[in-house]
Each structure stands twice: as structure tokens, then as C-alpha cells.
Protein backbone atom coordinates (compact mmCIF):
# COMPACT_ATOMS: atom_id res chain seq x y z
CA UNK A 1 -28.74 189.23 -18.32
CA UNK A 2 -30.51 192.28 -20.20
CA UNK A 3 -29.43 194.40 -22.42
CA UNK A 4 -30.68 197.86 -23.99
CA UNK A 5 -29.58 201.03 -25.95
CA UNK A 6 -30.17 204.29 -24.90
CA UNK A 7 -30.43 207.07 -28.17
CA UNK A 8 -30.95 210.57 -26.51
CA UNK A 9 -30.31 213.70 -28.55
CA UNK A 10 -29.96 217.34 -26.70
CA UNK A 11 -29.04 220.49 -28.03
CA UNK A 12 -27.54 219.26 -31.12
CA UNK A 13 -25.44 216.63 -29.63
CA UNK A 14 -26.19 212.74 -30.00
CA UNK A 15 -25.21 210.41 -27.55
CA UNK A 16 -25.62 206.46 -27.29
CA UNK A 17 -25.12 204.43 -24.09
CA UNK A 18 -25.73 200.42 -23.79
CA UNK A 19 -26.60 198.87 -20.58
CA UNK A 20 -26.25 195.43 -19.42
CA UNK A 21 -27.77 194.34 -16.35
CA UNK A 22 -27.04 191.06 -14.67
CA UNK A 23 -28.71 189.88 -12.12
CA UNK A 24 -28.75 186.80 -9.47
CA UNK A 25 -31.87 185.18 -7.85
CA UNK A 26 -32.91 183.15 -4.92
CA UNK A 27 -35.11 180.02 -5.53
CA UNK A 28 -37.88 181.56 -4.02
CA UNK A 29 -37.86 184.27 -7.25
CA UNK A 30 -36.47 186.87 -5.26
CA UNK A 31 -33.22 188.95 -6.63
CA UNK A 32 -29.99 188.25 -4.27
CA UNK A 33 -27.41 190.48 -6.56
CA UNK A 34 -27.70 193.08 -9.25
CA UNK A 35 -24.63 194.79 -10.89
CA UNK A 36 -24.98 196.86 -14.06
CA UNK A 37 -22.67 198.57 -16.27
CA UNK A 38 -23.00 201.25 -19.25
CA UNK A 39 -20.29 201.94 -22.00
CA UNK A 40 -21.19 205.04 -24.68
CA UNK A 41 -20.88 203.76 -28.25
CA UNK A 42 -20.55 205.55 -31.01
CA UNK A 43 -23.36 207.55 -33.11
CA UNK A 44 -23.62 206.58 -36.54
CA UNK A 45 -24.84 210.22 -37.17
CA UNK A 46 -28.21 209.66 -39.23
CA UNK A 47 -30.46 211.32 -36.19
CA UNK A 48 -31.76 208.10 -35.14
């Protein structure tokens, strides 16, 4: 599994998204299955 936050500011307005990506691989190394999901999060509003 991975995880990351994206912070992206635009015209004034702040947004925050968090993906997870999981992932499933063969014994040879190669992926089999991906899925990945996103939920927004709140800002905490200090521009960062």
C-alpha cells in the first residue's frame, strides 16, 4: 500500500485530497491488480 497528500491551492481556495493505492503482484515482480481511492480532508487553513 502507498499513501500521499495532495495540498493544491487555486484562486483563493485550499483543497486537500489523500490517496491510497494498493496494489497486487505476480512473483515474477509484475503488478496483477491496482485499485486506488481518494477522500478530501479538511484544510487546517494556515496556507500550507
Amino acid at each position: 500500500m502507498a499513501a500521499t497528500a495532495l495540498h493544491s491551492s487555486q484562486r483563493g481556495r485550499d483543497l486537500a485530497v489523500e490517496v491510497y493505492f494498493f496494489g497486487r503482484f505476480a512473483p515474477d515482480g509484475r503488478m496483477r491488480q491496482a485499485h486506488m481511492t481518494t477522500r478530501t480532508v479538511p484544510v487546517d487553513g494556515d496556507g500550507e
